[in-house]
Protein backbone atom coordinates (compact mmCIF):
# COMPACT_ATOMS: atom_id res chain seq x y z
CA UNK A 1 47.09 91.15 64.11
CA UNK A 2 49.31 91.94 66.93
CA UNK A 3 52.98 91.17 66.83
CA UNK A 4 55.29 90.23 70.17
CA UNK A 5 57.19 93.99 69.02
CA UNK A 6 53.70 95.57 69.55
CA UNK A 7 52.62 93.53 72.48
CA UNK A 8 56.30 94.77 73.80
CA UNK A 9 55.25 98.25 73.72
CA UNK A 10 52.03 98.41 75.34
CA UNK A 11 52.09 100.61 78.18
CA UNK A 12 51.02 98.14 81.07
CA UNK A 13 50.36 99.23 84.81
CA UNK A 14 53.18 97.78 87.02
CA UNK A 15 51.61 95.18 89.00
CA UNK A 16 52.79 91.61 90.85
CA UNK A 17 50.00 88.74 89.70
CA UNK A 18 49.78 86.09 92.53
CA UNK A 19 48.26 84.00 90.42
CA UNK A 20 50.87 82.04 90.20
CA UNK A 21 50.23 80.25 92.84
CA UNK A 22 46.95 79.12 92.09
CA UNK A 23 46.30 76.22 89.74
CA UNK A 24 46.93 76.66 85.99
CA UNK A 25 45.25 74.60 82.93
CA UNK A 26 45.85 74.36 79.51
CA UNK A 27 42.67 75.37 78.76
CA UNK A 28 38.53 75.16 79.49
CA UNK A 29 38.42 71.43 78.39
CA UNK A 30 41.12 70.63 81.42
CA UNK A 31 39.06 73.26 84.06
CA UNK A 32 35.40 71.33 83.24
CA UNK A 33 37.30 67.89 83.66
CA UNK A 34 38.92 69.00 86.71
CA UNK A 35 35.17 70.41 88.05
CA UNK A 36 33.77 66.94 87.24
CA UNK A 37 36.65 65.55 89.07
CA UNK A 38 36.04 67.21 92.45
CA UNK A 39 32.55 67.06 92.29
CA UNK A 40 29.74 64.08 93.56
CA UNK A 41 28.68 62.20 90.67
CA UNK A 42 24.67 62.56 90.78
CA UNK A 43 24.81 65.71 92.38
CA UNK A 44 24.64 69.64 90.83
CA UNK A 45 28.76 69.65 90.52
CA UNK A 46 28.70 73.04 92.39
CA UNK A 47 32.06 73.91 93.45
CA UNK A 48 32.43 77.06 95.87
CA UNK A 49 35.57 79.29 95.95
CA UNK A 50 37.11 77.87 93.37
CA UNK A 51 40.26 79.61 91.31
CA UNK A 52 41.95 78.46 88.45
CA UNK A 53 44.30 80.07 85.91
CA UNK A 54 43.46 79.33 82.26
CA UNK A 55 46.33 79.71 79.95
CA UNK A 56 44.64 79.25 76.82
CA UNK A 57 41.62 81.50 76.52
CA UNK A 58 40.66 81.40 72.99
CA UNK A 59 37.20 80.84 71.79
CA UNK A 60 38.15 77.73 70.20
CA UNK A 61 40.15 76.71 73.10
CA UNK A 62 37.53 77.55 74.82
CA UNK A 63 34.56 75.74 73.41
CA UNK A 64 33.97 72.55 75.41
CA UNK A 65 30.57 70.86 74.28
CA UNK A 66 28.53 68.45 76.83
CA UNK A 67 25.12 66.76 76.39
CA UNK A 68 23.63 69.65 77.97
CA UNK A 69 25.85 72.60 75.75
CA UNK A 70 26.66 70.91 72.38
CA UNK A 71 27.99 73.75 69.96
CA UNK A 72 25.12 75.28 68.54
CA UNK A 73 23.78 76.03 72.22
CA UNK A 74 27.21 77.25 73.02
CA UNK A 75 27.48 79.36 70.02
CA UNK A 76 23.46 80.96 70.52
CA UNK A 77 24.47 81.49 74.39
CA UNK A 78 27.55 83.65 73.51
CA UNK A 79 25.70 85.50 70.57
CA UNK A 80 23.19 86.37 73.16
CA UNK A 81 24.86 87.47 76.01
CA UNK A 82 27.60 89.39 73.69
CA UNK A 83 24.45 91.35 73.20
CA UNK A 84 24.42 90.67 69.68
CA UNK A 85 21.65 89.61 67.28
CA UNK A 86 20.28 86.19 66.91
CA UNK A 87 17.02 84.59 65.12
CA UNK A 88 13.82 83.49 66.17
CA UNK A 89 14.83 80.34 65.08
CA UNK A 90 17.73 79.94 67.22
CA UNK A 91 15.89 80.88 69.95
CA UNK A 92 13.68 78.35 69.84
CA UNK A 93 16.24 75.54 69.24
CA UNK A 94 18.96 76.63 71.68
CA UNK A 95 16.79 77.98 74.53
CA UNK A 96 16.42 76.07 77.62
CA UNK A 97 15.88 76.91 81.10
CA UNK A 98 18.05 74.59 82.29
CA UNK A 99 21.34 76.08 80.14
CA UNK A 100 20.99 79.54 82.81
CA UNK A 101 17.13 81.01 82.77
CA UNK A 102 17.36 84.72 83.87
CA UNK A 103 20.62 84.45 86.28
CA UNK A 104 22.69 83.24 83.04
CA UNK A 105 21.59 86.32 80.75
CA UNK A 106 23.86 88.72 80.46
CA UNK A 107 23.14 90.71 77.75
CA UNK A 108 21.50 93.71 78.86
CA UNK A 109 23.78 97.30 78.58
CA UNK A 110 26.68 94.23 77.39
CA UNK A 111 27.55 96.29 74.27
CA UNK A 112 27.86 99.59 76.22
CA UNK A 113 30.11 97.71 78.85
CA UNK A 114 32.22 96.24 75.99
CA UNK A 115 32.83 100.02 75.07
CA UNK A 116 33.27 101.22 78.52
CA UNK A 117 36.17 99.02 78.37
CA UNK A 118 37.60 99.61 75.41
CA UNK A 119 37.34 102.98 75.83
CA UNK A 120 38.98 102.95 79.08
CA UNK A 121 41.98 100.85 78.36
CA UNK A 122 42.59 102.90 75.06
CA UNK A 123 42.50 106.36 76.85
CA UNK A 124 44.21 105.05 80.54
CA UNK A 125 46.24 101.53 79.84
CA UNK A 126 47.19 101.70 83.04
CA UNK A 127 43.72 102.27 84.59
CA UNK A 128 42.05 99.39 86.77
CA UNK A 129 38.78 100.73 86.10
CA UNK A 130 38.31 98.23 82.95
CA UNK A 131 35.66 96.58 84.41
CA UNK A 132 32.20 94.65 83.13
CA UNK A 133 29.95 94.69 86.26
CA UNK A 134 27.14 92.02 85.35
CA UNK A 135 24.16 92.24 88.01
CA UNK A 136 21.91 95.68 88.45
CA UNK A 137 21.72 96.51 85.26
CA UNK A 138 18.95 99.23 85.88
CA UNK A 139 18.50 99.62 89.42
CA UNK A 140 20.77 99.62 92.45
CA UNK A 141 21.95 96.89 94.75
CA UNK A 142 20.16 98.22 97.54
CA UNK A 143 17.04 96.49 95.81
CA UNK A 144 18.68 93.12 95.84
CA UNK A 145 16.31 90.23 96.24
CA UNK A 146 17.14 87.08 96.27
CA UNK A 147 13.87 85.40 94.60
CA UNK A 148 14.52 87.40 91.49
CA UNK A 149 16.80 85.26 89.69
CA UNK A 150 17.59 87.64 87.16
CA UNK A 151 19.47 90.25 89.64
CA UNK A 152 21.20 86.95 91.17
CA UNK A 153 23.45 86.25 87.71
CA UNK A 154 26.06 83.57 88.13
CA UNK A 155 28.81 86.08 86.79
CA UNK A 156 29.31 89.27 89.05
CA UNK A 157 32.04 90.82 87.30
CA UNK A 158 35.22 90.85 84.67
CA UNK A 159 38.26 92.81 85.62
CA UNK A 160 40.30 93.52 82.30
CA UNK A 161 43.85 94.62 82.17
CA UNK A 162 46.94 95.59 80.45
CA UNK A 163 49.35 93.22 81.68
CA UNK A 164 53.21 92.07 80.08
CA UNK A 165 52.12 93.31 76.56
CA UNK A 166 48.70 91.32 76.71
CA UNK A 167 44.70 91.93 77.56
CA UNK A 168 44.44 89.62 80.78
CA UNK A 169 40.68 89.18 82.67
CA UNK A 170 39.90 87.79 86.21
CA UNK A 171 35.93 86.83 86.23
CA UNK A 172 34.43 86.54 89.61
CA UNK A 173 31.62 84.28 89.94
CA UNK A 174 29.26 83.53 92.96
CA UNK A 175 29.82 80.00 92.58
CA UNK A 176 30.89 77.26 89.96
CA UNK A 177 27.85 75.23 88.64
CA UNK A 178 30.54 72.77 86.53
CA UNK A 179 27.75 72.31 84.04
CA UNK A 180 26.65 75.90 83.57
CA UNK A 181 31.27 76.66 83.07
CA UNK A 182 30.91 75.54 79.78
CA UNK A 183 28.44 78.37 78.79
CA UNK A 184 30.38 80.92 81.01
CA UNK A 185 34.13 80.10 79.77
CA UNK A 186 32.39 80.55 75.88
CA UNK A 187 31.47 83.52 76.33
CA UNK A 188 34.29 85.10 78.43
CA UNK A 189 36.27 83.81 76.00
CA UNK A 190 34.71 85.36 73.35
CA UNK A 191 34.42 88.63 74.42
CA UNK A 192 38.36 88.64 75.55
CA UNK A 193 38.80 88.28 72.12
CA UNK A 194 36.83 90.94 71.23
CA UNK A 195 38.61 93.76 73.25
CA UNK A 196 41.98 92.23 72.75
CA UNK A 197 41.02 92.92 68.45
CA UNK A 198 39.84 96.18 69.39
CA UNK A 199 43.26 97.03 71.31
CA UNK A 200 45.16 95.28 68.86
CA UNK A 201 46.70 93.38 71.54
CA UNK A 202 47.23 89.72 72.38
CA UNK A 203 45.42 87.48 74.70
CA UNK A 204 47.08 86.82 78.02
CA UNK A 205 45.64 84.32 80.67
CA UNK A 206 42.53 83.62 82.23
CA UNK A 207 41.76 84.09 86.07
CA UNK A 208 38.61 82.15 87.09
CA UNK A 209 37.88 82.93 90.94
């Protein structure tokens, strides 16, 4: 477990966050309200260009059920796109297209990415490079189409960094279906966590563009 001495001396690259200026919450369960909020009642609750700071990125924190995502989906969603191994049976219980179809699967080359990162904010802390790109998986952009909805994934991309002691991310998204966050945030969240254990490092905030 890190410690705020260890956090202290993490080698960080200098940098001045602006997103300070942007809207902070608490945590997930006050950025889906908010969503809800600004959205029509009746409609898909898409928001477009929306940024928001999360303070509190936790996977607990971060675990914000709905008719649509109770736990166990939640839970089956993150497992999956983490890239890591799941039943049969949770498959079929958890499985819906509605919860994502193709553009909300993640999971291919996700355990190599994880690595990439890892690896890359272990050997260069101050690198920028720590990134998860989520889209083209096996093939270029230049074969972008935008009937396939598996090359059009909500997520494009996670920026990790090394930032005042602590593992920070800003995920960019192409839009914000406020019912499909819940299933995003989870699974950010989680695998935050994951590289901050691996760098023995604490988790900073959140930045949701």
């Amino acid at each position: 477990m890190s410690t705020p001495e260890a956090a202290a001396a993490v080698k960080c690259a200098p940098s001045k966050n602006l997103n300070v200026g942007f809207p902070h919450f608490a945590n997930a369960k006050e950025v889906y309200a908010y969503l809800r909020e600004i959205t029509q009642p009746g409609g898909e609750f898409v928001v477009r260009n929306f940024v928001g700071v999360v303070e509190d990125i936790s996977p607990e924190a971060s675990l914000v059920e709905t008719d649509l995502f109770p736990r166990g989906a939640l839970e089956y969603y993150t497992q999956k796109n983490m890239g890591w191994e799941y039943t049969e049976e949770e498959c079929k219980q958890w499985q819906l297209n509605e919860r994502g179809g193709a553009q909300g699967d993640y999971r291919e080359g996700m355990q190599k990415k994880i690595a990439n990162v890892i690896d890359c904010l272990r050997t260069e802390p101050l690198s920028k490079r720590a990134v998860i790109p989520i889209p083209f998986n096996s093939e270029g952009s230049e074969t972008v189409d935008w009937t396939d909805q598996g090359q059009n994934k909500c997520c494009r991309e996670l920026h990790l960094y090394l930032e005042d002691g602590k593992l920070k991310c800003t995920g960019l998204v192409r839009m914000q279906n406020a019912n499909i966050f819940v299933k995003n945030i989870h699974f950010f969240a989680t695998l935050i966590d994951h590289v901050a254990k691996e760098l023995k490092v604490p988790v900073g905030e959140y930045t949701h563009w």
